[in-house]
PDB file of N, CA and C in Angstrom:
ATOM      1  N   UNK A   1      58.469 -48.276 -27.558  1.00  0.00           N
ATOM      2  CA  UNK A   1      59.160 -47.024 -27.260  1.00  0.00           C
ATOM      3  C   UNK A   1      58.156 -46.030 -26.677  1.00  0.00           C
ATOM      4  N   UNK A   2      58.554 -45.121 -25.646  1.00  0.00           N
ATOM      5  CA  UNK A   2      57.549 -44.591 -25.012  1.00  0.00           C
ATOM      6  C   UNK A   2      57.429 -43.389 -25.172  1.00  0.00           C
ATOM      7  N   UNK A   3      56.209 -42.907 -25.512  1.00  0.00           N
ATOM      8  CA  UNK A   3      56.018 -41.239 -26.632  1.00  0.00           C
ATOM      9  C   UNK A   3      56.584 -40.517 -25.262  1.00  0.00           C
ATOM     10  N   UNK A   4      56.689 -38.927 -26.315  1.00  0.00           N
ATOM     11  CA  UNK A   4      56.885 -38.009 -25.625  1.00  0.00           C
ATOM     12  C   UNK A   4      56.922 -37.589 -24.163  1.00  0.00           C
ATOM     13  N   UNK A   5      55.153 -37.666 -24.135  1.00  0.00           N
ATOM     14  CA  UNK A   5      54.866 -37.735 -22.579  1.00  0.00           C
ATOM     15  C   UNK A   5      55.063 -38.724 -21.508  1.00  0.00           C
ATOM     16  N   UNK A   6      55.301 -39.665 -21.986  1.00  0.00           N
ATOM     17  CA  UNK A   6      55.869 -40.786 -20.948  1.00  0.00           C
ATOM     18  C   UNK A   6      57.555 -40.711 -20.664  1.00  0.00           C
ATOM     19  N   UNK A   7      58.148 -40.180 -21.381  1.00  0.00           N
ATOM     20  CA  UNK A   7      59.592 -39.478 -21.331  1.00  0.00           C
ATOM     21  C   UNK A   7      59.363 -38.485 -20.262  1.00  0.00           C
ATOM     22  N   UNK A   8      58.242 -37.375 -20.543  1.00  0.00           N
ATOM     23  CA  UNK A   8      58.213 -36.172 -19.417  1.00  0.00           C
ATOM     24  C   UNK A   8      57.560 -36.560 -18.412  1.00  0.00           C
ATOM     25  N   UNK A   9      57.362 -37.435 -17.944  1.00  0.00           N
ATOM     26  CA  UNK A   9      56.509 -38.158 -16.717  1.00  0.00           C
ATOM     27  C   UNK A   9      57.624 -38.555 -16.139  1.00  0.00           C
ATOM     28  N   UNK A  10      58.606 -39.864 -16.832  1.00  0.00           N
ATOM     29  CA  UNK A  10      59.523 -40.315 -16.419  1.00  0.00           C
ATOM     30  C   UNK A  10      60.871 -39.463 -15.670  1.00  0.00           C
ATOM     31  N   UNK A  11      61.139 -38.352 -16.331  1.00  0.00           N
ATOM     32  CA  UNK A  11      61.714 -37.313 -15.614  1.00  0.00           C
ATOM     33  C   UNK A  11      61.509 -37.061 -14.589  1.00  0.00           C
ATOM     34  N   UNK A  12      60.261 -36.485 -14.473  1.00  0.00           N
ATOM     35  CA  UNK A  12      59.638 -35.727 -13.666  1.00  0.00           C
ATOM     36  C   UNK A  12      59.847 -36.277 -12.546  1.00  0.00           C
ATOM     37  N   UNK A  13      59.382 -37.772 -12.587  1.00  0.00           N
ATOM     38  CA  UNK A  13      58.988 -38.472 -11.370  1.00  0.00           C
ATOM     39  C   UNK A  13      60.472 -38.733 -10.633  1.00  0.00           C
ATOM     40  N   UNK A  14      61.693 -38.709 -11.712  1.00  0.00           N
ATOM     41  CA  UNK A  14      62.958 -38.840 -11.039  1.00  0.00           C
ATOM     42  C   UNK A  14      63.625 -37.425 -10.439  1.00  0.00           C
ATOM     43  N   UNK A  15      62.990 -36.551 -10.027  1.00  0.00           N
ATOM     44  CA  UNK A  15      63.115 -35.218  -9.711  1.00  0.00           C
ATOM     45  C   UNK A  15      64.113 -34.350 -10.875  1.00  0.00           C
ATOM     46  N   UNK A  16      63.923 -34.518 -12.032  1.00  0.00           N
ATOM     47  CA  UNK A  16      64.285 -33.622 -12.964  1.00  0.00           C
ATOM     48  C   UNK A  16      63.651 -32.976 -13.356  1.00  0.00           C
ATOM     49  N   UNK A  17      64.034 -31.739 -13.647  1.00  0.00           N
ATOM     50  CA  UNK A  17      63.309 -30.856 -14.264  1.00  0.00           C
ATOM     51  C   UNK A  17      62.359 -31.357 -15.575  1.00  0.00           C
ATOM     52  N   UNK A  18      61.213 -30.753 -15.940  1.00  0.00           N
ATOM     53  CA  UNK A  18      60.408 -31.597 -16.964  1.00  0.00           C
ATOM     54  C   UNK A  18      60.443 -30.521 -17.949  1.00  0.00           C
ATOM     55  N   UNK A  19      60.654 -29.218 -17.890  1.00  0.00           N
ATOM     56  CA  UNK A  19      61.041 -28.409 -18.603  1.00  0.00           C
ATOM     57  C   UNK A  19      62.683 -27.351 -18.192  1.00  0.00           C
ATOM     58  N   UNK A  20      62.907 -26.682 -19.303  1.00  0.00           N
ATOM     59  CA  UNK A  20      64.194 -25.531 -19.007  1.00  0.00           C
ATOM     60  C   UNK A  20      63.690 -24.507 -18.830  1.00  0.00           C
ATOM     61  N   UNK A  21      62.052 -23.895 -18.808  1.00  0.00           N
ATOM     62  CA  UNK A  21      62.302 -22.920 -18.230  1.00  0.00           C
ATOM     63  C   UNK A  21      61.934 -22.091 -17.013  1.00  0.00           C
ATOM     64  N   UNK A  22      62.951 -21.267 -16.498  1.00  0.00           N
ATOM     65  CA  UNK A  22      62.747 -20.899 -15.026  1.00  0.00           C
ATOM     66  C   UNK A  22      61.375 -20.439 -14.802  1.00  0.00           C
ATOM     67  N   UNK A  23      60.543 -20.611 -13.638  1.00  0.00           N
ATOM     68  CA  UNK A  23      59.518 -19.881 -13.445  1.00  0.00           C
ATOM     69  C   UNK A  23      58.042 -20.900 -14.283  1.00  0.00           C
ATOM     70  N   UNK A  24      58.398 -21.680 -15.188  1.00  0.00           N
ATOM     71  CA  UNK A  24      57.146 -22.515 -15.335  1.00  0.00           C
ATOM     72  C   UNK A  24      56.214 -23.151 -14.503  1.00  0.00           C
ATOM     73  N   UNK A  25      55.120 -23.717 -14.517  1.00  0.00           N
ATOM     74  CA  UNK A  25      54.050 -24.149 -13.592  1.00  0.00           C
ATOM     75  C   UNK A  25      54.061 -23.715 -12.096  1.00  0.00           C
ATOM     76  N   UNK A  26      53.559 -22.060 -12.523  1.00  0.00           N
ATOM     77  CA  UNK A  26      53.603 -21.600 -11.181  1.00  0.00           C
ATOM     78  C   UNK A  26      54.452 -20.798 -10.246  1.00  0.00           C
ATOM     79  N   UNK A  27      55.786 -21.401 -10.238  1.00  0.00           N
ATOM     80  CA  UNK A  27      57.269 -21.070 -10.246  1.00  0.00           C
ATOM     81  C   UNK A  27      57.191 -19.254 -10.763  1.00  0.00           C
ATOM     82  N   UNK A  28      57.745 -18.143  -9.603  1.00  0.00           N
ATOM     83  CA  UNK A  28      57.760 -16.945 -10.170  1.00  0.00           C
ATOM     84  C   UNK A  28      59.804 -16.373  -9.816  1.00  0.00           C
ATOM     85  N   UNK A  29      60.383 -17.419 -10.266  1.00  0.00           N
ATOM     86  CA  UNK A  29      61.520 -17.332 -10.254  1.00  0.00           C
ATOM     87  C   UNK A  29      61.951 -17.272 -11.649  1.00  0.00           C
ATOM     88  N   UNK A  30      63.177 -15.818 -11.330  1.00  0.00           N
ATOM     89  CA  UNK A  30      63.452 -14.679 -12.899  1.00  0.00           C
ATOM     90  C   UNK A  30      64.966 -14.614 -12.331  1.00  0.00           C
ATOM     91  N   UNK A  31      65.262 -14.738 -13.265  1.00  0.00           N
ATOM     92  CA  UNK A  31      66.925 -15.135 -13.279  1.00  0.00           C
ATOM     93  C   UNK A  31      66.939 -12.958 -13.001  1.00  0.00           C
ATOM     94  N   UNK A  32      67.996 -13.113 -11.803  1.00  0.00           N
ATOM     95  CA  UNK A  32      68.381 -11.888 -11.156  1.00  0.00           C
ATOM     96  C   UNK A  32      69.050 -10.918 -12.451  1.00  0.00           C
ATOM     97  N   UNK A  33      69.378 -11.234 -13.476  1.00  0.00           N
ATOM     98  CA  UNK A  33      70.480 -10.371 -14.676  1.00  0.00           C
ATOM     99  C   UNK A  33      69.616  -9.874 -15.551  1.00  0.00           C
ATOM    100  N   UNK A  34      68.473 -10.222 -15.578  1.00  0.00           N
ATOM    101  CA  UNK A  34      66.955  -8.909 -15.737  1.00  0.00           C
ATOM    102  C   UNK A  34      67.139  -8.173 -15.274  1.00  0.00           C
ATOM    103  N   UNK A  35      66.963  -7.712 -13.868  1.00  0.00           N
ATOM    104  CA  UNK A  35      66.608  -6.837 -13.497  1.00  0.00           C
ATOM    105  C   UNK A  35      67.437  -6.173 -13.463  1.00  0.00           C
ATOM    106  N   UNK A  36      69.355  -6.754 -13.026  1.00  0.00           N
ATOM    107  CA  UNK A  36      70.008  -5.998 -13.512  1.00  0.00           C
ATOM    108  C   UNK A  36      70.263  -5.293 -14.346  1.00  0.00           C
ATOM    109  N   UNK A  37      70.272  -5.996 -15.877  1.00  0.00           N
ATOM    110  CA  UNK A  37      70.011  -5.304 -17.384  1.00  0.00           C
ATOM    111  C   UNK A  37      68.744  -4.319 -17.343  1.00  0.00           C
ATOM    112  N   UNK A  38      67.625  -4.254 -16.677  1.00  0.00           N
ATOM    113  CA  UNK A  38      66.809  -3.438 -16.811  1.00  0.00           C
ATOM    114  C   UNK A  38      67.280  -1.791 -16.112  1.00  0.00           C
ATOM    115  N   UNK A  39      68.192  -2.308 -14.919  1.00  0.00           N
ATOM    116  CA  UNK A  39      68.655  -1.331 -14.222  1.00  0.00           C
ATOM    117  C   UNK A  39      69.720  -0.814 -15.193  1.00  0.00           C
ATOM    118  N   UNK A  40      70.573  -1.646 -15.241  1.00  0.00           N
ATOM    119  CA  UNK A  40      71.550  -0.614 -15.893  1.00  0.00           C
ATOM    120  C   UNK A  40      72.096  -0.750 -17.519  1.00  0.00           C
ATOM    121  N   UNK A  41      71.459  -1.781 -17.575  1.00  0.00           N
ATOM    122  CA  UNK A  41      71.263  -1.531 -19.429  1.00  0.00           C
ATOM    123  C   UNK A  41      72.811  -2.117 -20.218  1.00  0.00           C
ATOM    124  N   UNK A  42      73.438  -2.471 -18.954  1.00  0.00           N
ATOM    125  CA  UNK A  42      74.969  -3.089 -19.881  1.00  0.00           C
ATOM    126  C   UNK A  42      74.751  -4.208 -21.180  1.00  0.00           C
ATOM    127  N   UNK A  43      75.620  -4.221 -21.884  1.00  0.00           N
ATOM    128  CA  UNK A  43      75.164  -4.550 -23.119  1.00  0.00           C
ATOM    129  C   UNK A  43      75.651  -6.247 -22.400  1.00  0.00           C
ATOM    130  N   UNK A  44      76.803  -5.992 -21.772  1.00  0.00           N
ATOM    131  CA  UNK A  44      77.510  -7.645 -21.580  1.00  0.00           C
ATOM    132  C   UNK A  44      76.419  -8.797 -20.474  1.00  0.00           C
ATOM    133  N   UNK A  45      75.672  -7.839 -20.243  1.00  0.00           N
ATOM    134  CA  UNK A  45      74.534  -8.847 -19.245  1.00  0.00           C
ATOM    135  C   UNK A  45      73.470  -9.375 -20.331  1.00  0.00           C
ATOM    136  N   UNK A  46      73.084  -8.218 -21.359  1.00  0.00           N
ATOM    137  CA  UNK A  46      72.044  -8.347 -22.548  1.00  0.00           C
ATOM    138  C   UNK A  46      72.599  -9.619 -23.425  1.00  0.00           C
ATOM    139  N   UNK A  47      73.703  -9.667 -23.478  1.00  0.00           N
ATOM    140  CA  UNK A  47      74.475 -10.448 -24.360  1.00  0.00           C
ATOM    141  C   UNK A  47      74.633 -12.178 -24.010  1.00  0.00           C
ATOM    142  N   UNK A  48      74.678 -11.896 -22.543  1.00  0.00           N
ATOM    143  CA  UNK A  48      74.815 -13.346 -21.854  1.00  0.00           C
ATOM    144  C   UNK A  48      73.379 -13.761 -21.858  1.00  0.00           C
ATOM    145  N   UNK A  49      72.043 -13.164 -21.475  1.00  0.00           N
ATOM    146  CA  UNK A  49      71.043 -13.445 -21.454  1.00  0.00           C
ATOM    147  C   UNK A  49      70.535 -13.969 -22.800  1.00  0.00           C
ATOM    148  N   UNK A  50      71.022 -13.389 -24.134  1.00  0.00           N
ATOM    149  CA  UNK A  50      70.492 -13.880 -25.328  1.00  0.00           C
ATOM    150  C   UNK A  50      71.112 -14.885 -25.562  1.00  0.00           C
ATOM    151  N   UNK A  51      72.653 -15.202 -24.805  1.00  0.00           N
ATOM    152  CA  UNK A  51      72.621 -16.800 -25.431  1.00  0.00           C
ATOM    153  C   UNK A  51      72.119 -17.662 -24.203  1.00  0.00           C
ATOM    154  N   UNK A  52      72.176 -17.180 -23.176  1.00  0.00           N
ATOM    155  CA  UNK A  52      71.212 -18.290 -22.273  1.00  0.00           C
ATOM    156  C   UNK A  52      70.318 -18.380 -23.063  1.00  0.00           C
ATOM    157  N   UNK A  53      69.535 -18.452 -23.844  1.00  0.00           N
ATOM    158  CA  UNK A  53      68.003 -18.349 -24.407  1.00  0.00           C
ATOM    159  C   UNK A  53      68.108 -18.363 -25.451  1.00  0.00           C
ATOM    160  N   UNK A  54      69.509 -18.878 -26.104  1.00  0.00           N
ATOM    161  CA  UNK A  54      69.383 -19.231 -27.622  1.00  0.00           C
ATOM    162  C   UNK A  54      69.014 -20.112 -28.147  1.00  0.00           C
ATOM    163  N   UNK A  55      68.867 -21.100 -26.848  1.00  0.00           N
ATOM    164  CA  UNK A  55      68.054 -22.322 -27.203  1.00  0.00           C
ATOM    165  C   UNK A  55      66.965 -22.306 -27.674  1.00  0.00           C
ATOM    166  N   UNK A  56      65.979 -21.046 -26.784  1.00  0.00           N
ATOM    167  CA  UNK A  56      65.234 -21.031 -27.130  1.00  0.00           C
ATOM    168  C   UNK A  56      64.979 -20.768 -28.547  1.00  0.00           C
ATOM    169  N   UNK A  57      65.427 -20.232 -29.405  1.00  0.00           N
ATOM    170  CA  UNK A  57      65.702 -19.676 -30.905  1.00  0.00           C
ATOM    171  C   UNK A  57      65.478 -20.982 -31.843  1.00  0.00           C
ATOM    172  N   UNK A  58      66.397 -21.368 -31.181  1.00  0.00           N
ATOM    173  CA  UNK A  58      66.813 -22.803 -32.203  1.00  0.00           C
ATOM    174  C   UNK A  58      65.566 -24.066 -32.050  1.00  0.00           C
ATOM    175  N   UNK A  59      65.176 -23.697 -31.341  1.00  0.00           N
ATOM    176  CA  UNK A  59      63.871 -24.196 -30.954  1.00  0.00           C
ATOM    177  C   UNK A  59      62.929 -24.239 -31.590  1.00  0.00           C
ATOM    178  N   UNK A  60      62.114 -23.000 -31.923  1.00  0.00           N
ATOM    179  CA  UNK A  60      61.140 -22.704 -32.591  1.00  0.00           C
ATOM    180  C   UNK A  60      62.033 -22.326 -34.100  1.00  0.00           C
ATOM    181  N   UNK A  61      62.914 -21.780 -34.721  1.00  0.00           N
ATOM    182  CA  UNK A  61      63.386 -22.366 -35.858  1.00  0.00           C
ATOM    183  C   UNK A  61      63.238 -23.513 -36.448  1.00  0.00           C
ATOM    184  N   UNK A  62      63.671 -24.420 -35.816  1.00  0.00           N
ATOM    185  CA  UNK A  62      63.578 -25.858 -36.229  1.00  0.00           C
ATOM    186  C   UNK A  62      61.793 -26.311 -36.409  1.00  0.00           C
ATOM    187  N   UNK A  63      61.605 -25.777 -35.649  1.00  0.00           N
ATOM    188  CA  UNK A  63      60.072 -26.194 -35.925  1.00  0.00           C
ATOM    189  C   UNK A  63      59.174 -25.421 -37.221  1.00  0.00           C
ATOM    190  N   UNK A  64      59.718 -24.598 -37.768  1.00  0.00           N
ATOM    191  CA  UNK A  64      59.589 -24.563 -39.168  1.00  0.00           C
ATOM    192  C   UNK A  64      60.854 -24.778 -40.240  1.00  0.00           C
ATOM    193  N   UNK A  65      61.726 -25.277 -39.722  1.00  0.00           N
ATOM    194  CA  UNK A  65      62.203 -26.044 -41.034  1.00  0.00           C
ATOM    195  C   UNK A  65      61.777 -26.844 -41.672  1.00  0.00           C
ATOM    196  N   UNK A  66      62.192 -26.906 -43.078  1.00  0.00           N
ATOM    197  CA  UNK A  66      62.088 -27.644 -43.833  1.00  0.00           C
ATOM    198  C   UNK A  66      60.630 -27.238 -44.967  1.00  0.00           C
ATOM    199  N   UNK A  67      60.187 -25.913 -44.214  1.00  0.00           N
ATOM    200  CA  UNK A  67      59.022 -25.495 -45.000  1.00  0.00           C
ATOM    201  C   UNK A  67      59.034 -24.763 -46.119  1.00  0.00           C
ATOM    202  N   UNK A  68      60.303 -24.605 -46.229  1.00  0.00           N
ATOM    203  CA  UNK A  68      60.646 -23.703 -47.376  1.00  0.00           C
ATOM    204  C   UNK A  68      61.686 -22.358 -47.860  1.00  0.00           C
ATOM    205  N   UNK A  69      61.663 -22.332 -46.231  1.00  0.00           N
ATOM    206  CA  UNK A  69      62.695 -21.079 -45.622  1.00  0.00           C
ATOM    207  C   UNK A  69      63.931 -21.830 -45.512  1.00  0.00           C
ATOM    208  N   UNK A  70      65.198 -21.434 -45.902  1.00  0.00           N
ATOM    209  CA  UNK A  70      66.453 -22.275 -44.438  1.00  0.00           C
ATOM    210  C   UNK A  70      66.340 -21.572 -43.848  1.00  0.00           C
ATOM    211  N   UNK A  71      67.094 -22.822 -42.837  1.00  0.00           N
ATOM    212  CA  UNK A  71      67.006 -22.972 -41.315  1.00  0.00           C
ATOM    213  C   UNK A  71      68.108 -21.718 -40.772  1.00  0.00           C
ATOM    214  N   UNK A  72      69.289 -21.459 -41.725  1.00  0.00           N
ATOM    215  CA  UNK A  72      69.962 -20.137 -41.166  1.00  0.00           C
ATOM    216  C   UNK A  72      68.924 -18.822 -41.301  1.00  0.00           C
ATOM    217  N   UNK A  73      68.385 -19.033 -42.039  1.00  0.00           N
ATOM    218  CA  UNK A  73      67.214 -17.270 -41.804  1.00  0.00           C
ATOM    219  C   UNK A  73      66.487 -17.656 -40.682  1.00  0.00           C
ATOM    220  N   UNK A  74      65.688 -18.729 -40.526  1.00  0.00           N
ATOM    221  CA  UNK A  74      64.924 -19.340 -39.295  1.00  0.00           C
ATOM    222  C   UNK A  74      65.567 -18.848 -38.414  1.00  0.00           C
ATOM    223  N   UNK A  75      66.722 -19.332 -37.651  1.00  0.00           N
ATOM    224  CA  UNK A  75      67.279 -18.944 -37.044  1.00  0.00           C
ATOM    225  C   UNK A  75      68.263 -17.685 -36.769  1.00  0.00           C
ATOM    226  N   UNK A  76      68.635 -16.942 -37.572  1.00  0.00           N
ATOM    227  CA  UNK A  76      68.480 -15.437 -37.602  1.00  0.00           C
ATOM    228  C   UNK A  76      66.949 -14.270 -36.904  1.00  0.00           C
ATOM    229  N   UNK A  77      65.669 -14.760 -37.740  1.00  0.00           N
ATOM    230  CA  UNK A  77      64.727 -14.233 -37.203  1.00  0.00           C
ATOM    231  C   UNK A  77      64.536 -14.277 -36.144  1.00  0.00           C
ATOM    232  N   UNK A  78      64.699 -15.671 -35.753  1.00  0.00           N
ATOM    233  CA  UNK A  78      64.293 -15.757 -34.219  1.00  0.00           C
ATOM    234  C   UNK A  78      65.296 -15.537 -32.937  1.00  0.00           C
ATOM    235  N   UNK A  79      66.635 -14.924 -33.408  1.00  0.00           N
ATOM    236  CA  UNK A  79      67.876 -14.914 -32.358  1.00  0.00           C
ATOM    237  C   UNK A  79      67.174 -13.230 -32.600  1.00  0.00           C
ATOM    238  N   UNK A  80      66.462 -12.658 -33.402  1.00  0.00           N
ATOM    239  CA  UNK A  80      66.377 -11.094 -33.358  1.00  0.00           C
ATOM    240  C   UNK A  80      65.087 -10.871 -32.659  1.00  0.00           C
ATOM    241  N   UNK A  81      64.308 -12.359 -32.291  1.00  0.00           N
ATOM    242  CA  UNK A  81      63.327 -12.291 -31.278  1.00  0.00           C
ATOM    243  C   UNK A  81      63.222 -11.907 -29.977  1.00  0.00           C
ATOM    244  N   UNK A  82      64.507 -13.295 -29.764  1.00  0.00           N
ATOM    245  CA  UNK A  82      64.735 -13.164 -28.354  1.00  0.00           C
ATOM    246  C   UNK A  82      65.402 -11.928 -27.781  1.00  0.00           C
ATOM    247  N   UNK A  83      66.456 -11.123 -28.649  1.00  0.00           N
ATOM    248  CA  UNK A  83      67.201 -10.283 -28.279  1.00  0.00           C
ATOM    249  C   UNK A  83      65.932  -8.636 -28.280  1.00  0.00           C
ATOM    250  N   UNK A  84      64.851  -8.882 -28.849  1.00  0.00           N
ATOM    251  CA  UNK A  84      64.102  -8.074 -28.304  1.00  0.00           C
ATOM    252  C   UNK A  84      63.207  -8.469 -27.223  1.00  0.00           C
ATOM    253  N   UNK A  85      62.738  -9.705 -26.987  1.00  0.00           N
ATOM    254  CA  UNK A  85      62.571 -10.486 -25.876  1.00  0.00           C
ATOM    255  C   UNK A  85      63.077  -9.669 -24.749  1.00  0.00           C
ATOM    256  N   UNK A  86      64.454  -9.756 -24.790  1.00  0.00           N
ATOM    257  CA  UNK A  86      65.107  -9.768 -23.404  1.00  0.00           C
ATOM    258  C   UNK A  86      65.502  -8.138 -23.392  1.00  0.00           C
ATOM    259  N   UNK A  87      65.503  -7.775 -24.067  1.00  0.00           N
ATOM    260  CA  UNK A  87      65.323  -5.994 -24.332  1.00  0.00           C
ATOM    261  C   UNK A  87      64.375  -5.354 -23.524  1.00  0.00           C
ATOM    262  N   UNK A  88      63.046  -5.969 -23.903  1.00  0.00           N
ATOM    263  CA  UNK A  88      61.467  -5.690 -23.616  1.00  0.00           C
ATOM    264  C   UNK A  88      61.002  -6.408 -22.233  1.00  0.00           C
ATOM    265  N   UNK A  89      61.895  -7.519 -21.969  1.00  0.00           N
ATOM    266  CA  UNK A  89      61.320  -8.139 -20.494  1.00  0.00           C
ATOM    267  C   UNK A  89      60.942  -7.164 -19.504  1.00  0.00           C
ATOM    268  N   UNK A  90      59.694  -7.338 -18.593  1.00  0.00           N
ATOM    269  CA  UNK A  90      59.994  -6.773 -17.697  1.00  0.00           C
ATOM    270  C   UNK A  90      60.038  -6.959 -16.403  1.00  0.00           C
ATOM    271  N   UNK A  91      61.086  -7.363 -15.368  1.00  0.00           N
ATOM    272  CA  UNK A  91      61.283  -8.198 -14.464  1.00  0.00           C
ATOM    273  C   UNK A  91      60.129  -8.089 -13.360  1.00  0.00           C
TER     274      UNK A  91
END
């Protein structure tokens, strides 16, 4: 079975993306609803952006589960990350 990185090689090489997020290795592409939300601050653009990126949450949650915390506070803390994340971005 072939670790991790031979999975992200294998992608890669089939023109898939090797990661989800925009703008990695180099890449200075920012999803346009930043700058909107920075401009005008609507809550319903803020709102769509935190669950685009709730993955990200659940992400690093999981990576301390099981340490002692549950995984619903884990993931509480870190959905109050991103939503200052994307508060604080600055495009």
């Amino acid at each position: 079975m072939p670790d991790h990185r031979e999975r992200r090689r294998r992608r890669t090489a089939r023109g898939q993306a090797a990661s989800p997020v925009a703008g990695e290795r180099g890449g200075d592409t920012v999803d346009p609803r930043f700058a909107e939300y920075r401009a005008t601050r609507d809550r319903s653009i803020r709102n769509e952006l935190v669950e685009d990126h709730r993955w990200l949450a659940l992400h690093c949650a999981r990576q301390f589960a099981r340490k002692g915390e549950p995984l619903e506070d884990l993931v509480q803390v870190a959905m109050v990350g991103v939503l200052k994340a994307v508060d604080r971005f600055d495009p």
